[in-house]
PDB file of N, CA and C in Angstrom:
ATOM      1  N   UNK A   1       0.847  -1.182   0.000  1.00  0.00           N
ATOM      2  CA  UNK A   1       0.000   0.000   0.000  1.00  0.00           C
ATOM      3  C   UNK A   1       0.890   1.243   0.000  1.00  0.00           C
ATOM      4  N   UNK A   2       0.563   1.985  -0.996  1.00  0.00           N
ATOM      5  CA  UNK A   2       1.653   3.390  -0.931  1.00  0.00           C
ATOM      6  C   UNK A   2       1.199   4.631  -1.000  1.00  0.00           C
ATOM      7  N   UNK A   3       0.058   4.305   0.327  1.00  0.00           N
ATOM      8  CA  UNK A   3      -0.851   5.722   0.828  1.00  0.00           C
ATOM      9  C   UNK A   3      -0.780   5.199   2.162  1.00  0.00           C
ATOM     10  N   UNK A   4       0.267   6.459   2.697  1.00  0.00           N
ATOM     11  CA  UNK A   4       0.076   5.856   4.061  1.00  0.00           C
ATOM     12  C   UNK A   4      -1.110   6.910   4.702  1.00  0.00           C
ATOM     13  N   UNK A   5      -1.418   6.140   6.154  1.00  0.00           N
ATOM     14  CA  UNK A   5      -2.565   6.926   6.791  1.00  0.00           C
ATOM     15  C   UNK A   5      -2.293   8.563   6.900  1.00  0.00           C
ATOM     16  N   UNK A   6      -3.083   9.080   7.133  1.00  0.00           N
ATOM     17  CA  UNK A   6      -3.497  10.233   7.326  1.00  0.00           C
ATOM     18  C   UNK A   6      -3.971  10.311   8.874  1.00  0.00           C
ATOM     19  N   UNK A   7      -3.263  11.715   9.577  1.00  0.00           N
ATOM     20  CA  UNK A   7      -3.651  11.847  10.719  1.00  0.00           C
ATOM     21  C   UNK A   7      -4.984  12.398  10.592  1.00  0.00           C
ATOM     22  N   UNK A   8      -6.169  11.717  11.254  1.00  0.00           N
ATOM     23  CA  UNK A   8      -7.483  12.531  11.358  1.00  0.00           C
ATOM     24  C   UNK A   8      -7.259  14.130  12.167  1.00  0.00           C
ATOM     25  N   UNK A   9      -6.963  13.941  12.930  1.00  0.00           N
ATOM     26  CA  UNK A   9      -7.012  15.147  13.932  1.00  0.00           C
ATOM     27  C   UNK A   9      -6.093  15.122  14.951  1.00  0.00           C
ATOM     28  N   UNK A  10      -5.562  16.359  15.434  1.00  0.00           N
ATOM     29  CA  UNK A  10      -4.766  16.389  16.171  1.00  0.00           C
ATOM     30  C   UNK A  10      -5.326  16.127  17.966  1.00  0.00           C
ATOM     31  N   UNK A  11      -5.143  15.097  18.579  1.00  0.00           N
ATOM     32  CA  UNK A  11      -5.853  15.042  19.510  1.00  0.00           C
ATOM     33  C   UNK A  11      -5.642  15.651  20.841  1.00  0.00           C
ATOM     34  N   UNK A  12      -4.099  16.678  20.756  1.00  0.00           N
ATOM     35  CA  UNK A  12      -3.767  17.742  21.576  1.00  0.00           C
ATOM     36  C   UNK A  12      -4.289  19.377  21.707  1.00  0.00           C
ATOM     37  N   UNK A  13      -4.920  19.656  22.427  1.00  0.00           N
ATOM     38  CA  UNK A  13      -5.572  21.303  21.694  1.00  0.00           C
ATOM     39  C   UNK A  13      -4.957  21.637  23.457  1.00  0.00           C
ATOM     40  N   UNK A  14      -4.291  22.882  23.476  1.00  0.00           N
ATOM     41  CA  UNK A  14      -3.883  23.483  24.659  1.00  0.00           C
ATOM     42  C   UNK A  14      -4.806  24.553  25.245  1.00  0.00           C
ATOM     43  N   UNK A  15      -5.894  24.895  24.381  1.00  0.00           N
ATOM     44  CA  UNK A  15      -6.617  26.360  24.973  1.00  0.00           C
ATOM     45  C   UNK A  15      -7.398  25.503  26.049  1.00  0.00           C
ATOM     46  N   UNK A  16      -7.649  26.548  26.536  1.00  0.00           N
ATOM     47  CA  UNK A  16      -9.028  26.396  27.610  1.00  0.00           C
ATOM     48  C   UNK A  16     -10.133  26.216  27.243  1.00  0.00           C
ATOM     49  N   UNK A  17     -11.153  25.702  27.685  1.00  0.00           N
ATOM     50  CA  UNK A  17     -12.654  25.832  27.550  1.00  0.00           C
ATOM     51  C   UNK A  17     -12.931  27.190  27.057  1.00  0.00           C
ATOM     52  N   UNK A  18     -12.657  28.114  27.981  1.00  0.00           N
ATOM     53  CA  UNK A  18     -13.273  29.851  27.215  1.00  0.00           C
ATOM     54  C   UNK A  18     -12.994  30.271  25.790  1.00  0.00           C
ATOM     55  N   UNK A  19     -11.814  29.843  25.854  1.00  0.00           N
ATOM     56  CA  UNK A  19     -11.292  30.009  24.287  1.00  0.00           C
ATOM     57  C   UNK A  19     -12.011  29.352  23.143  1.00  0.00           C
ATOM     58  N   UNK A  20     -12.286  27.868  23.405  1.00  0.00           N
ATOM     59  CA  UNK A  20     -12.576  27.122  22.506  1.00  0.00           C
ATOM     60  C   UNK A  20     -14.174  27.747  22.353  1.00  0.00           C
ATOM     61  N   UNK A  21     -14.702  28.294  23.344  1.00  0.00           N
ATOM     62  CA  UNK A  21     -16.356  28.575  23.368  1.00  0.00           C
ATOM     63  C   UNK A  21     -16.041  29.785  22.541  1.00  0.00           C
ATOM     64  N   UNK A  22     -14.952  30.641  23.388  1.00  0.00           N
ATOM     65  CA  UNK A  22     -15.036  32.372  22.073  1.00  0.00           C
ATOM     66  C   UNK A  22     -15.073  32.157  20.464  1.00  0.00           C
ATOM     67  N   UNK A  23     -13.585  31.023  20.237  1.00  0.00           N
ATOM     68  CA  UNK A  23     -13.810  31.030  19.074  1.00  0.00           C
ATOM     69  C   UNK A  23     -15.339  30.204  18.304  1.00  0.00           C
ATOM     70  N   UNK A  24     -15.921  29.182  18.722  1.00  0.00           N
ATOM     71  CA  UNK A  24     -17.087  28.936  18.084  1.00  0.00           C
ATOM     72  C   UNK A  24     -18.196  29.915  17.922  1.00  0.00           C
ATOM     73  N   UNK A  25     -18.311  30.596  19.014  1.00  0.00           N
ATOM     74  CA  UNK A  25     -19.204  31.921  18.883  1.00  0.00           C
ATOM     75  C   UNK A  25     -18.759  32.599  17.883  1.00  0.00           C
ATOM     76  N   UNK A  26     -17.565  32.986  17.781  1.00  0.00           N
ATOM     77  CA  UNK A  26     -17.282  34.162  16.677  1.00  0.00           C
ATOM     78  C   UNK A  26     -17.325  33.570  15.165  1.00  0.00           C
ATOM     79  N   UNK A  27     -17.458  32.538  15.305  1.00  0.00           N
ATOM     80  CA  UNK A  27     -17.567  31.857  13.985  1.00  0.00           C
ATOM     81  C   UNK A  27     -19.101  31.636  14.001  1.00  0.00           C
ATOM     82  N   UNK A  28     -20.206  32.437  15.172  1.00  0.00           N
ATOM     83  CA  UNK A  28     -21.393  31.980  14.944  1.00  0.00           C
ATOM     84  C   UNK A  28     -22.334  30.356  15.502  1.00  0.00           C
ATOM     85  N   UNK A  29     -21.737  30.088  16.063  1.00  0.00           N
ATOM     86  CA  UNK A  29     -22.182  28.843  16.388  1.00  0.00           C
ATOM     87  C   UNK A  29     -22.247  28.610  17.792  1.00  0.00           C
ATOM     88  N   UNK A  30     -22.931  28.030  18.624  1.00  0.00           N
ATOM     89  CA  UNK A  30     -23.372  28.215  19.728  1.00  0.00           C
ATOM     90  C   UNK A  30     -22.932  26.564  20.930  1.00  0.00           C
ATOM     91  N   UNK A  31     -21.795  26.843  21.373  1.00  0.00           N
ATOM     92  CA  UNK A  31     -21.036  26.107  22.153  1.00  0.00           C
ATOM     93  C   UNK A  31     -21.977  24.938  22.860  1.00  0.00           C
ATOM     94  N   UNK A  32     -22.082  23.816  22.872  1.00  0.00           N
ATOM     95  CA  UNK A  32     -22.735  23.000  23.776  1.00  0.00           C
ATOM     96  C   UNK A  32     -21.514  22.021  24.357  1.00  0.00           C
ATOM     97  N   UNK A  33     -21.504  21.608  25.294  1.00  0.00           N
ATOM     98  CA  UNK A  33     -20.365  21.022  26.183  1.00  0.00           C
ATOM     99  C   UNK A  33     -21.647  19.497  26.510  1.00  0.00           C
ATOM    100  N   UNK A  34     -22.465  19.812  26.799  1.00  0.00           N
ATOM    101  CA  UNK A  34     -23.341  18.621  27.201  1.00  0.00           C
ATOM    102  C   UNK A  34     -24.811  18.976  27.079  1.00  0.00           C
ATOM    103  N   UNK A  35     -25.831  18.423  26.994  1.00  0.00           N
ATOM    104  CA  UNK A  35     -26.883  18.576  26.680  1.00  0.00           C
ATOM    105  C   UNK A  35     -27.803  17.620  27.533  1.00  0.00           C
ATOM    106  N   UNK A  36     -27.395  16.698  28.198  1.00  0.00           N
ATOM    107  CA  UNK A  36     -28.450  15.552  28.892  1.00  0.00           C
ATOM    108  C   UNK A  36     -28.581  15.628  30.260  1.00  0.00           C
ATOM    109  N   UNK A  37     -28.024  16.823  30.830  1.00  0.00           N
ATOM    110  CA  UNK A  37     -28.072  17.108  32.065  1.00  0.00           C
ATOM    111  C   UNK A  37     -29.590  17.063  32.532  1.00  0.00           C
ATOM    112  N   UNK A  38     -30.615  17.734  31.825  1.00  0.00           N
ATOM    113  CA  UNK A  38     -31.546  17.587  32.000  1.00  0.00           C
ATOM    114  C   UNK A  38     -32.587  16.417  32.281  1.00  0.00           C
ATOM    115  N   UNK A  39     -32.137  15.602  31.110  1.00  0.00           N
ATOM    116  CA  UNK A  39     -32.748  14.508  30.739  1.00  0.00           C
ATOM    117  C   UNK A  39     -31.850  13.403  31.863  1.00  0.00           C
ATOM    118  N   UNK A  40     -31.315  13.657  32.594  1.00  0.00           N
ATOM    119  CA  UNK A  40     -31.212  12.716  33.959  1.00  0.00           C
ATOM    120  C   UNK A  40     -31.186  13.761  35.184  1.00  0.00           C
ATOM    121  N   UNK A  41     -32.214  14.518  34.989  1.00  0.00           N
ATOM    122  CA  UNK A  41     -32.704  15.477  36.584  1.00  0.00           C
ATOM    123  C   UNK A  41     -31.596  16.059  36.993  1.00  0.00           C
ATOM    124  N   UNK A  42     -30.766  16.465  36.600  1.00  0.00           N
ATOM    125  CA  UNK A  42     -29.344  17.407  37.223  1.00  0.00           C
ATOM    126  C   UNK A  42     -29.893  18.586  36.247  1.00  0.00           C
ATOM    127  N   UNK A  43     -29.169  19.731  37.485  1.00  0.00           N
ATOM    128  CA  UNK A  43     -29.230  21.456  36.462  1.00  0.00           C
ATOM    129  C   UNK A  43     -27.803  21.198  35.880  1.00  0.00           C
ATOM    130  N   UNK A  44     -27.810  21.811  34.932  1.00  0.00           N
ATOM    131  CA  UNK A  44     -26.157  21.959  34.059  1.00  0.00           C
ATOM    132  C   UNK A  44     -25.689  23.470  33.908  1.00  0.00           C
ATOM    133  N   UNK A  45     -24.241  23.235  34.012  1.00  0.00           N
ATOM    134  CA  UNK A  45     -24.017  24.627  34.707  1.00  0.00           C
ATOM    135  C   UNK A  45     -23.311  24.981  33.094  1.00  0.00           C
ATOM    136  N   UNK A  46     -23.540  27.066  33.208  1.00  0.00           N
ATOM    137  CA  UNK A  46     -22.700  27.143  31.780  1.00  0.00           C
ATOM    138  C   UNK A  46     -21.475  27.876  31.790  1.00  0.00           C
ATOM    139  N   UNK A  47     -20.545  28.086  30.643  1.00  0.00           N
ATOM    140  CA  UNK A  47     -19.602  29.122  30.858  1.00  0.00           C
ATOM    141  C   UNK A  47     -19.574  30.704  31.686  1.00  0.00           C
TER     142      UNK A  47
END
């Protein structure tokens, strides 16, 4: 075979949570970290 793999993704990212939420916002898109908090009776807390 003389295609070797391809890295999918880099699975190291150094920012913080805030960062990673600023930049999705500024690109418009609206950060979710978890969503089922609800749906097993816990409040879920946000940035």
């Amino acid at each position: 075979d003389n295609h070797p793999e391809l890295e999918q993704f880099s699975p190291h990212d150094d920012r913080r949570p805030e960062a990673v939420a600023a930049a999705l916002t500024a690109q418009g898109l609206q950060p979710v970290w978890k969503d089922w908090d609800s749906y097993l009776g816990r409040a879920s807390q946000r940035l």
